[in-house]
PDB file of N, CA and C in Angstrom:
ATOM      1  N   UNK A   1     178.334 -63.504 -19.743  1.00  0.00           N
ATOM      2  CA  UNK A   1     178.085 -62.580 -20.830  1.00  0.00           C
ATOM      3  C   UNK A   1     179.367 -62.353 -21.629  1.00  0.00           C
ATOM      4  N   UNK A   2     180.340 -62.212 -20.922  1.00  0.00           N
ATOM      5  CA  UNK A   2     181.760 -61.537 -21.257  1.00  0.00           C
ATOM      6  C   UNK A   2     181.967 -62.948 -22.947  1.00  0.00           C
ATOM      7  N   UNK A   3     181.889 -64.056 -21.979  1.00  0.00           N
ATOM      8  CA  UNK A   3     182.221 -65.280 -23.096  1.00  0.00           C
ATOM      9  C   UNK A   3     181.290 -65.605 -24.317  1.00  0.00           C
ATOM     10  N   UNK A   4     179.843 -64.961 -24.456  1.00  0.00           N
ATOM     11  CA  UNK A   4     178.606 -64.867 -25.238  1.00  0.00           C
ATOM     12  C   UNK A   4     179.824 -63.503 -26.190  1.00  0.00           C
ATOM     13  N   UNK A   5     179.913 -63.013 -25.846  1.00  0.00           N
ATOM     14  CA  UNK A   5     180.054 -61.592 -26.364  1.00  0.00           C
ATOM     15  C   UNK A   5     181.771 -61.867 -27.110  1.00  0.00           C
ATOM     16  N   UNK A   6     182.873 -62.890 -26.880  1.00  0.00           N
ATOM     17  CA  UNK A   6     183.681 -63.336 -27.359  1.00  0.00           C
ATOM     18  C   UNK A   6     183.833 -63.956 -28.093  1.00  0.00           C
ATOM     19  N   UNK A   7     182.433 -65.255 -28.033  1.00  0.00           N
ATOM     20  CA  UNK A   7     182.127 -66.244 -29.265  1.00  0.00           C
ATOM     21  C   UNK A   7     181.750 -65.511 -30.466  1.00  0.00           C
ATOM     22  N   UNK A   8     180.935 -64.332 -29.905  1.00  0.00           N
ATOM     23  CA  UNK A   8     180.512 -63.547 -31.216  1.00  0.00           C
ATOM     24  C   UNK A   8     181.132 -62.774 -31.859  1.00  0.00           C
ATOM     25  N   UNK A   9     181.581 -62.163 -31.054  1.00  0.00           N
ATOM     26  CA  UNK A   9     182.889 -61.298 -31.900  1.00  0.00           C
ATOM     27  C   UNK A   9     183.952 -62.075 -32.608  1.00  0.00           C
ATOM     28  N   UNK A  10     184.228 -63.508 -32.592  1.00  0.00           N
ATOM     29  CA  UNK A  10     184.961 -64.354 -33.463  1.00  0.00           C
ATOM     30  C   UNK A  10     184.417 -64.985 -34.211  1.00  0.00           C
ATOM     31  N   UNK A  11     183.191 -65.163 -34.179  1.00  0.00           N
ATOM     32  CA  UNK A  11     182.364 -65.925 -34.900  1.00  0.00           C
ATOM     33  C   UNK A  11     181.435 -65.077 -36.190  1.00  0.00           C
ATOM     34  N   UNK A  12     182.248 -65.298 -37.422  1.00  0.00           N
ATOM     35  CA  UNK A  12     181.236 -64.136 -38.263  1.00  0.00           C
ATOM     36  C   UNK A  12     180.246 -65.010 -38.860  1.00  0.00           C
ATOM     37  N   UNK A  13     179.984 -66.149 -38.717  1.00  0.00           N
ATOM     38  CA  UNK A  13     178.669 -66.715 -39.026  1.00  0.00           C
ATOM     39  C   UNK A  13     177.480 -66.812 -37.762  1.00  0.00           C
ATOM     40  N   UNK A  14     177.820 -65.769 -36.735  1.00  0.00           N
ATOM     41  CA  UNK A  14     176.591 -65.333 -35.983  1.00  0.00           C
ATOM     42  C   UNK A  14     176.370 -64.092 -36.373  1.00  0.00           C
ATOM     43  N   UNK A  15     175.208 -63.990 -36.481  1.00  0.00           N
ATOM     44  CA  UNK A  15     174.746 -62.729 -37.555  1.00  0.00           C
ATOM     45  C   UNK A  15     173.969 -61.657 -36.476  1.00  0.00           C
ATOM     46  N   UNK A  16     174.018 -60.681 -36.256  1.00  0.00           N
ATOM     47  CA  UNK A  16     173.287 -59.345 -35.261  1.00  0.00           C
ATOM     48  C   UNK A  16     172.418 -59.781 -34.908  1.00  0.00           C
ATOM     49  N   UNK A  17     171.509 -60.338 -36.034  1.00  0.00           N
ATOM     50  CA  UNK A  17     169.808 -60.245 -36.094  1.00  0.00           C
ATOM     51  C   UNK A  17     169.351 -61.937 -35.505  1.00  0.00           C
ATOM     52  N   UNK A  18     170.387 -62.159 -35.352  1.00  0.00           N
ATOM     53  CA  UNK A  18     170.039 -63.465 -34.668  1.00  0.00           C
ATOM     54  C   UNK A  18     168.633 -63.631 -33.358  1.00  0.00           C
ATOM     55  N   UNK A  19     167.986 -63.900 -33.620  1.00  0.00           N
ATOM     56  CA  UNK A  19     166.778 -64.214 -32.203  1.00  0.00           C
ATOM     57  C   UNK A  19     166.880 -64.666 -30.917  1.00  0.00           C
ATOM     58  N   UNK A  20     168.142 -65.848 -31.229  1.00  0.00           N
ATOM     59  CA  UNK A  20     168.768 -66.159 -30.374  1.00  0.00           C
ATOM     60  C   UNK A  20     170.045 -65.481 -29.310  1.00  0.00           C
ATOM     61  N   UNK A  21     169.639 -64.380 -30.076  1.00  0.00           N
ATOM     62  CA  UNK A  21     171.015 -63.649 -29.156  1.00  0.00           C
ATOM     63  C   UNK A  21     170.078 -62.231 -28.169  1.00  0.00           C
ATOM     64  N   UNK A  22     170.613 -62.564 -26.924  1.00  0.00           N
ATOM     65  CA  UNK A  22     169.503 -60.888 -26.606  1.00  0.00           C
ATOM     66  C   UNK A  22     169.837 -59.867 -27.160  1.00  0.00           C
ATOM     67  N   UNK A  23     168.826 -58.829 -26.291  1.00  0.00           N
ATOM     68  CA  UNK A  23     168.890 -57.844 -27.239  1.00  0.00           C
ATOM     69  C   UNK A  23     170.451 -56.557 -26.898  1.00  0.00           C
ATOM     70  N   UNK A  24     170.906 -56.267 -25.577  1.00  0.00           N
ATOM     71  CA  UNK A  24     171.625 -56.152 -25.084  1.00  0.00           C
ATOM     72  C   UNK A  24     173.110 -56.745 -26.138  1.00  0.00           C
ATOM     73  N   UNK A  25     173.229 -58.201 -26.869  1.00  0.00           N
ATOM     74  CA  UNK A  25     174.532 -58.618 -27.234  1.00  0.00           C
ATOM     75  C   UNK A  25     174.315 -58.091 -28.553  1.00  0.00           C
ATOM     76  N   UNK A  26     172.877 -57.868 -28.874  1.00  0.00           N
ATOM     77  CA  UNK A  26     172.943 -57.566 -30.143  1.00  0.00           C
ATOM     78  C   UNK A  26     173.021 -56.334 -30.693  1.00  0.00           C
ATOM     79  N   UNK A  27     172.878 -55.304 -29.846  1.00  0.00           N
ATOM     80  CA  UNK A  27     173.306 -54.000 -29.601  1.00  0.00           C
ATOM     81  C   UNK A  27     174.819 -53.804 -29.744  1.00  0.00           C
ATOM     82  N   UNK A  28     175.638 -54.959 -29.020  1.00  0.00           N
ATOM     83  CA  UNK A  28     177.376 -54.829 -28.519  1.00  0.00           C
ATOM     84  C   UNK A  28     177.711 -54.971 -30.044  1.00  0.00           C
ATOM     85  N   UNK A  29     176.853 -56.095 -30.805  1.00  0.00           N
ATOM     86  CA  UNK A  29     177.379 -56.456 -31.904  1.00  0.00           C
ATOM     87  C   UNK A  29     177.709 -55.405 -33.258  1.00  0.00           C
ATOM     88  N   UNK A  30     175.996 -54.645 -32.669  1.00  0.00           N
ATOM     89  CA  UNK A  30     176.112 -53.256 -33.478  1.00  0.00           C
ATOM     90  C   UNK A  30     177.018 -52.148 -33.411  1.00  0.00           C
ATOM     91  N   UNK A  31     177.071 -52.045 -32.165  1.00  0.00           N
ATOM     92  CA  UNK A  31     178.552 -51.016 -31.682  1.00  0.00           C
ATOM     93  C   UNK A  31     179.417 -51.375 -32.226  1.00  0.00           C
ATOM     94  N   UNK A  32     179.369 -52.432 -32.035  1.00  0.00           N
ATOM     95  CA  UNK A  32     180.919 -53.149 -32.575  1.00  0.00           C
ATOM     96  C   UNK A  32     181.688 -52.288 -34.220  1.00  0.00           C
ATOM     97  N   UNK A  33     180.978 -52.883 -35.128  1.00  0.00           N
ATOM     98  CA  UNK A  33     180.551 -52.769 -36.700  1.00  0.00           C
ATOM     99  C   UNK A  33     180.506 -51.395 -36.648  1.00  0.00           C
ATOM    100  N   UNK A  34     180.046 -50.198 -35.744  1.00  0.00           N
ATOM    101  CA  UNK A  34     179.835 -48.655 -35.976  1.00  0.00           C
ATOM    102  C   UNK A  34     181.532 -48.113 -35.503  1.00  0.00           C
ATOM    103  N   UNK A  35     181.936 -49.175 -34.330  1.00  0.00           N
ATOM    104  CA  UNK A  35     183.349 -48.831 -33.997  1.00  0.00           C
ATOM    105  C   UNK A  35     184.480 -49.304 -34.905  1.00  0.00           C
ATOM    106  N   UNK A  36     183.792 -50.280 -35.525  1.00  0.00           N
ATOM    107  CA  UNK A  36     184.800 -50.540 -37.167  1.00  0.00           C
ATOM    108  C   UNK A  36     185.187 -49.560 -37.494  1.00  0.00           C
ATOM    109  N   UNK A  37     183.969 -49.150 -38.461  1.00  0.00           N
ATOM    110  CA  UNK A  37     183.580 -47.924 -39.272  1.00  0.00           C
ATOM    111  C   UNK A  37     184.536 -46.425 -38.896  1.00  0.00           C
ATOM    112  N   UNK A  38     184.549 -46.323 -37.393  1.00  0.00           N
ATOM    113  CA  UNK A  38     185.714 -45.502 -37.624  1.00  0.00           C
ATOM    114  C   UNK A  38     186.566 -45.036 -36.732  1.00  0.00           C
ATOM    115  N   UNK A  39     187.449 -46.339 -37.147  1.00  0.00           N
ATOM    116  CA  UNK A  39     189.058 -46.612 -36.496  1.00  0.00           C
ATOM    117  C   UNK A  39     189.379 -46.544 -37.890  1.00  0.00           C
ATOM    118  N   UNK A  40     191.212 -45.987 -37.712  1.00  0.00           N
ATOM    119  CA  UNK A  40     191.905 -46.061 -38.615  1.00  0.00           C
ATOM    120  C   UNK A  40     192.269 -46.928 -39.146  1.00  0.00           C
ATOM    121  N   UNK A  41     192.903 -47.665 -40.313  1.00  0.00           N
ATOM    122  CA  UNK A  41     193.419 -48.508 -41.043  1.00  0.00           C
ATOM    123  C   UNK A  41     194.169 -49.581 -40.009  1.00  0.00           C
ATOM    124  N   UNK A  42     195.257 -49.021 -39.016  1.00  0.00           N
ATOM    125  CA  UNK A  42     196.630 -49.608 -38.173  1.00  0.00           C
ATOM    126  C   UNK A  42     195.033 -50.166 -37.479  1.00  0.00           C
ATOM    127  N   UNK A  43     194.333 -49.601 -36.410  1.00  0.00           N
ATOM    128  CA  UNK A  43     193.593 -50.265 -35.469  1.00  0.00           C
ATOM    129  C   UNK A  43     192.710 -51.070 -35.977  1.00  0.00           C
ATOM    130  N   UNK A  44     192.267 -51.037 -37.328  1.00  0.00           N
ATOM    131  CA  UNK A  44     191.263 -52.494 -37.975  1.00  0.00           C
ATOM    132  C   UNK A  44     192.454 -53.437 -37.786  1.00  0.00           C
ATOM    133  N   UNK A  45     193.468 -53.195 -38.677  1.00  0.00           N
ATOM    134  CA  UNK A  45     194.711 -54.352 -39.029  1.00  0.00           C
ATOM    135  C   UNK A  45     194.422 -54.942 -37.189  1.00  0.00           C
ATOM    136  N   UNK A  46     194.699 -54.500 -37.057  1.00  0.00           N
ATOM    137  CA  UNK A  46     194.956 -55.353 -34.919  1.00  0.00           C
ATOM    138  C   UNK A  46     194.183 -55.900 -34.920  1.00  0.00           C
ATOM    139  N   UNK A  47     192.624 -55.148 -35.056  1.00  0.00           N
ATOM    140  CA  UNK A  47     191.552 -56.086 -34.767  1.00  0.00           C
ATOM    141  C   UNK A  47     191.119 -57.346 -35.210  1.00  0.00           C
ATOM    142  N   UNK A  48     191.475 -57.268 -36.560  1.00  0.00           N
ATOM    143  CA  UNK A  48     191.462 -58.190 -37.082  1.00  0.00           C
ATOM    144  C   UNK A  48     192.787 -59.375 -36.861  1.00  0.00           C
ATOM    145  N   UNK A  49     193.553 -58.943 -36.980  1.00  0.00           N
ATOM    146  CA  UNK A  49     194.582 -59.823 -36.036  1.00  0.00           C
ATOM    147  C   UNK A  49     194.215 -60.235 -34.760  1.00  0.00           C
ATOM    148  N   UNK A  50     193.976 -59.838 -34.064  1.00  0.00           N
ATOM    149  CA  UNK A  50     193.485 -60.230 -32.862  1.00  0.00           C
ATOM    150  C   UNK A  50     192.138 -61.225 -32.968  1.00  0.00           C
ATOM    151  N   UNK A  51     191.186 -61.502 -33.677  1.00  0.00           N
ATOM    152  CA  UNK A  51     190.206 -62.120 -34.282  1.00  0.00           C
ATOM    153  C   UNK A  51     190.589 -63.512 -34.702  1.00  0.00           C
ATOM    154  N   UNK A  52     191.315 -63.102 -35.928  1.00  0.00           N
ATOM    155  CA  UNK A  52     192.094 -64.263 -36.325  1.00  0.00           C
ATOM    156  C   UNK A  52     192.737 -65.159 -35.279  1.00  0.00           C
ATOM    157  N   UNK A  53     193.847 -64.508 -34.364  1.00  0.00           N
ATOM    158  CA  UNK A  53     194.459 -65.248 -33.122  1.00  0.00           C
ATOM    159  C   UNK A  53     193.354 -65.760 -32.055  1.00  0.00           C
ATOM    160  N   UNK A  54     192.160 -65.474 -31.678  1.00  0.00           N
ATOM    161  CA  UNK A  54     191.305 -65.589 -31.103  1.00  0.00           C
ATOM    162  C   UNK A  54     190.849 -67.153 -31.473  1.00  0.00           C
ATOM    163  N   UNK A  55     190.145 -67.177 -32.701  1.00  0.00           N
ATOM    164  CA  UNK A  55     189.581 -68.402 -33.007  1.00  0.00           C
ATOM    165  C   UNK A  55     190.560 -68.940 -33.598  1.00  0.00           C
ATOM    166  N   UNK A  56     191.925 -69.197 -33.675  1.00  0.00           N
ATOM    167  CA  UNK A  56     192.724 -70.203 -34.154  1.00  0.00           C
ATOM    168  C   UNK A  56     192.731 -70.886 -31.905  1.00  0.00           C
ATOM    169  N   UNK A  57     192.720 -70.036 -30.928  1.00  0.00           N
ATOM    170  CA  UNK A  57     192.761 -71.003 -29.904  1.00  0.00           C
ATOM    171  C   UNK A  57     191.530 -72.323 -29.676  1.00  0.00           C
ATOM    172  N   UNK A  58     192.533 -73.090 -29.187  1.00  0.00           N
ATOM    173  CA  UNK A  58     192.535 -74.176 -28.805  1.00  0.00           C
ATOM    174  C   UNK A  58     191.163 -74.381 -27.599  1.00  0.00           C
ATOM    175  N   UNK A  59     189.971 -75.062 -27.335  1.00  0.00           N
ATOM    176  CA  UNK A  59     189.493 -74.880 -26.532  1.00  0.00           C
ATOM    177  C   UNK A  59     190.128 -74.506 -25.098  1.00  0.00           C
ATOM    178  N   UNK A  60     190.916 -75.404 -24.767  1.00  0.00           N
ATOM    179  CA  UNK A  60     191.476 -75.146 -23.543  1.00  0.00           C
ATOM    180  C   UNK A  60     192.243 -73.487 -23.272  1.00  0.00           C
ATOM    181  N   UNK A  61     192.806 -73.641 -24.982  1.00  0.00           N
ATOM    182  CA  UNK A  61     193.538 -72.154 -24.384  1.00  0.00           C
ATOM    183  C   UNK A  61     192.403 -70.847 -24.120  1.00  0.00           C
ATOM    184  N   UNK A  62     191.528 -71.169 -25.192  1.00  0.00           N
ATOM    185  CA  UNK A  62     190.316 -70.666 -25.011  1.00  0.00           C
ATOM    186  C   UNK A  62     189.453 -70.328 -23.329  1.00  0.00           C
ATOM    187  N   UNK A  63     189.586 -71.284 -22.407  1.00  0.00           N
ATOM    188  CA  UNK A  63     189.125 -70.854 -21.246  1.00  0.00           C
ATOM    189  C   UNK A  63     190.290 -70.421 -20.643  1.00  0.00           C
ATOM    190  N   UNK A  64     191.781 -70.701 -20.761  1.00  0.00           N
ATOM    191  CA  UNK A  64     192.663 -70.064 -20.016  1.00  0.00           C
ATOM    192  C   UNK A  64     192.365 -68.552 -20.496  1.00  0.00           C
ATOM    193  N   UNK A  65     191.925 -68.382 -21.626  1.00  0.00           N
ATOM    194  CA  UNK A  65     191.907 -66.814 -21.905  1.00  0.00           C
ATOM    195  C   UNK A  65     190.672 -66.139 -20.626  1.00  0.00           C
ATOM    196  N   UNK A  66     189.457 -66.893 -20.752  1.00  0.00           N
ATOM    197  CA  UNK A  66     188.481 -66.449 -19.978  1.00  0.00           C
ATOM    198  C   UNK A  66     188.915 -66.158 -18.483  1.00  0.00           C
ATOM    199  N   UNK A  67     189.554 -67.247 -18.169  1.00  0.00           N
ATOM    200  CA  UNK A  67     190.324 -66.873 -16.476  1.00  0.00           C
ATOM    201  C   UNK A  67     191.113 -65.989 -16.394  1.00  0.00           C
ATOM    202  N   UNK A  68     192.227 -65.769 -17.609  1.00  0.00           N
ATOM    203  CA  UNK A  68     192.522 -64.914 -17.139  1.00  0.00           C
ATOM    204  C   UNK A  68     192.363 -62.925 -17.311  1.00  0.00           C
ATOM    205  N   UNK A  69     191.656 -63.043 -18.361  1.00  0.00           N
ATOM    206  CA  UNK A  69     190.544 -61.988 -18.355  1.00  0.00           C
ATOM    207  C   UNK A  69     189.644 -61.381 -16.959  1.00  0.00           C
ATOM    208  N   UNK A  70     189.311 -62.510 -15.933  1.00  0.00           N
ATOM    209  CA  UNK A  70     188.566 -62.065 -15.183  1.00  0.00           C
ATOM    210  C   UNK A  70     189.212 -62.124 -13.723  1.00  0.00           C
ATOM    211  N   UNK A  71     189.229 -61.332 -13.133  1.00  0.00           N
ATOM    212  CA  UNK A  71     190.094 -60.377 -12.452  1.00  0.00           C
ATOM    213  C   UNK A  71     190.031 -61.523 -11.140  1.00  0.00           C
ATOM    214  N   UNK A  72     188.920 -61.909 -10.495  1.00  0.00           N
ATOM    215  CA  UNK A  72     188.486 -62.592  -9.210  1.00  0.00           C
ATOM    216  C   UNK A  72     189.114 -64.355  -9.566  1.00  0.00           C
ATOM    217  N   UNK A  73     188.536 -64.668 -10.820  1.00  0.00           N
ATOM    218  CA  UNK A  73     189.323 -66.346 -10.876  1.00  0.00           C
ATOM    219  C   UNK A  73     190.797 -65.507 -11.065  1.00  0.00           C
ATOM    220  N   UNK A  74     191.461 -64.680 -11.603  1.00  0.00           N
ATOM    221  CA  UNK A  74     193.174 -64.936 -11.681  1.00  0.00           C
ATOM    222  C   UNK A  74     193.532 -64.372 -10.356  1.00  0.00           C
ATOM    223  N   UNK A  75     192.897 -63.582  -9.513  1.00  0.00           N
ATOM    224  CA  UNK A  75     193.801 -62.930  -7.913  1.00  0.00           C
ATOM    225  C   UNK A  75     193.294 -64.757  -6.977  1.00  0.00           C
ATOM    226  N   UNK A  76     192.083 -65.297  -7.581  1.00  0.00           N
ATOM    227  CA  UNK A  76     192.093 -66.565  -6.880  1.00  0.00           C
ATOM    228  C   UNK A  76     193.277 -67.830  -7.106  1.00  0.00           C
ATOM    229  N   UNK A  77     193.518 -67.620  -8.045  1.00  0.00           N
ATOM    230  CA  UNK A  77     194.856 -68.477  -8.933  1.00  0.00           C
ATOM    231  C   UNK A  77     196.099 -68.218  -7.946  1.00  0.00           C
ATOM    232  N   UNK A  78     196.250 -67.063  -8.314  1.00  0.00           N
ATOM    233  CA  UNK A  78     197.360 -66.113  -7.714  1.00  0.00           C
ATOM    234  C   UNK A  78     197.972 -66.486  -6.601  1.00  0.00           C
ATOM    235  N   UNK A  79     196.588 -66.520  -5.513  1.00  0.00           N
ATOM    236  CA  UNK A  79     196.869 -66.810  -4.327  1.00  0.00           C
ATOM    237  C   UNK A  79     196.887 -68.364  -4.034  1.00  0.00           C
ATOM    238  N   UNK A  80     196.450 -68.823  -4.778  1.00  0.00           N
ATOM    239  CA  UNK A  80     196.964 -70.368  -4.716  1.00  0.00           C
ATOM    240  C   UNK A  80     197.974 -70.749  -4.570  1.00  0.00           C
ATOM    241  N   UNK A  81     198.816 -70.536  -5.586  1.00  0.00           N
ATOM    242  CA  UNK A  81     200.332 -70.164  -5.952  1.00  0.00           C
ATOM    243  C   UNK A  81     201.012 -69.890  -5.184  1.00  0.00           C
ATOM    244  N   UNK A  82     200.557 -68.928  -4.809  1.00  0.00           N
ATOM    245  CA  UNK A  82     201.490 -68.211  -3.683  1.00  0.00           C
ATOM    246  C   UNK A  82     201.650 -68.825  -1.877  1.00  0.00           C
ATOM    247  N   UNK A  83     200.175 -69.661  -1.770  1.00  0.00           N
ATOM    248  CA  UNK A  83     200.068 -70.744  -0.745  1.00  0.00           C
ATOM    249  C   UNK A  83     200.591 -71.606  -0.744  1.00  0.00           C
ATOM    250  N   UNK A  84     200.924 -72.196  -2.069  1.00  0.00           N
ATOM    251  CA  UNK A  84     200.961 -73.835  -2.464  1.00  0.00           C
ATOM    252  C   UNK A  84     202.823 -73.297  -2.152  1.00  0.00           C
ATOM    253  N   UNK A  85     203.170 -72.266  -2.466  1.00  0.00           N
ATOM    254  CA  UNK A  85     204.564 -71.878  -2.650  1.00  0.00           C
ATOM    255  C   UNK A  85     205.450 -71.934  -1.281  1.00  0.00           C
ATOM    256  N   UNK A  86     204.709 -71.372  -0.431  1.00  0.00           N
ATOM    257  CA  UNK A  86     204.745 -70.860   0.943  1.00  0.00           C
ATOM    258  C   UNK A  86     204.774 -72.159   1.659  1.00  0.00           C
ATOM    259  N   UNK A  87     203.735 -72.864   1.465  1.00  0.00           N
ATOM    260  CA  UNK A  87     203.706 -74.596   1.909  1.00  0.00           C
ATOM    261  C   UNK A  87     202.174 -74.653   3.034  1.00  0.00           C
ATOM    262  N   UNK A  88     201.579 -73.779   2.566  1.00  0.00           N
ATOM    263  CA  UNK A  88     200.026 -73.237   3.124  1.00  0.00           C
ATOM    264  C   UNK A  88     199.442 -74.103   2.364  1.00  0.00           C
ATOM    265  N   UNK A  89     199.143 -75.121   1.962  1.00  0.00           N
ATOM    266  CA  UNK A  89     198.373 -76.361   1.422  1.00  0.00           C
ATOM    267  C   UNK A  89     197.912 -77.361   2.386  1.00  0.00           C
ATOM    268  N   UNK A  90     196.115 -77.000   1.986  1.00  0.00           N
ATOM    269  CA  UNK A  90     195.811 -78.487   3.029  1.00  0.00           C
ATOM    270  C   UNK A  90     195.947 -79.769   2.286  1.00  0.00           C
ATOM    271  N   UNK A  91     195.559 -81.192   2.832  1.00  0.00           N
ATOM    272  CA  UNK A  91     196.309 -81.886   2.055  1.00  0.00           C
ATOM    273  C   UNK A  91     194.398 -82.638   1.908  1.00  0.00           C
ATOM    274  N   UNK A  92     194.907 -82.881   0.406  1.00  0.00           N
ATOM    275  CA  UNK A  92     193.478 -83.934  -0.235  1.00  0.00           C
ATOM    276  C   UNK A  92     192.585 -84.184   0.934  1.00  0.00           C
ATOM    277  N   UNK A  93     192.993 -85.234   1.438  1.00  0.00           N
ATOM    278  CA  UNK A  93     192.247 -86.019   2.729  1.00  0.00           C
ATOM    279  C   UNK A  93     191.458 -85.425   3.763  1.00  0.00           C
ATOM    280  N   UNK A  94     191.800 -83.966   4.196  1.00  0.00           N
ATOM    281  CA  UNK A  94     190.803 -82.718   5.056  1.00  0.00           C
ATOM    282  C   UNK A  94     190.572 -81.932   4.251  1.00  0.00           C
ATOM    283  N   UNK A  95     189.987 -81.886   2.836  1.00  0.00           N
ATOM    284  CA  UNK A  95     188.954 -80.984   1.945  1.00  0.00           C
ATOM    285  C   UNK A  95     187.770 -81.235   2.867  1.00  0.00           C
TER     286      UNK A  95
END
């Protein structure tokens, strides 16, 4: 959902009323547009900056954003790292 709800919020040629979107994203979409409406001047400027920086990424950077947004793939990362660091790595051949 989180990544439905990211495409759209960068994407202004998906439109609210879309059919294809449930009804639930299309609600977020509406919030969204009412939470425009009233933020100050400084917090649109961000948002919109932040928008802009959004869809200038790169697919790839694009899912690094999604991982690391979500709390369970980055403490799973984390601890990789921190295994692979330690020398807690099994090796290819006993997966």
């Amino acid at each position: 959902m989180f990544k439905q709800v990211l495409r759209v919020l960068c994407d202004p040629e998906i439109p609210a009323c879309n059919p294809s979107i449930d009804k639930g994203l299309r609600q977020k979409i509406s919030d969204r547009q009412f939470i425009l409406k009233g933020m100050n001047s400084m917090e649109a400027i961000n948002l919109e900056r932040l928008a802009y920086i959004l869809k200038s990424l790169s697919p790839a950077e694009f899912e690094t954003l999604e991982i690391l947004l979500d709390e369970d793939a980055f403490e799973n990362i984390t601890q990789s790292l921190e295994e692979l660091d330690a020398g807690e790595r099994i090796p290819i051949d006993e997966w």
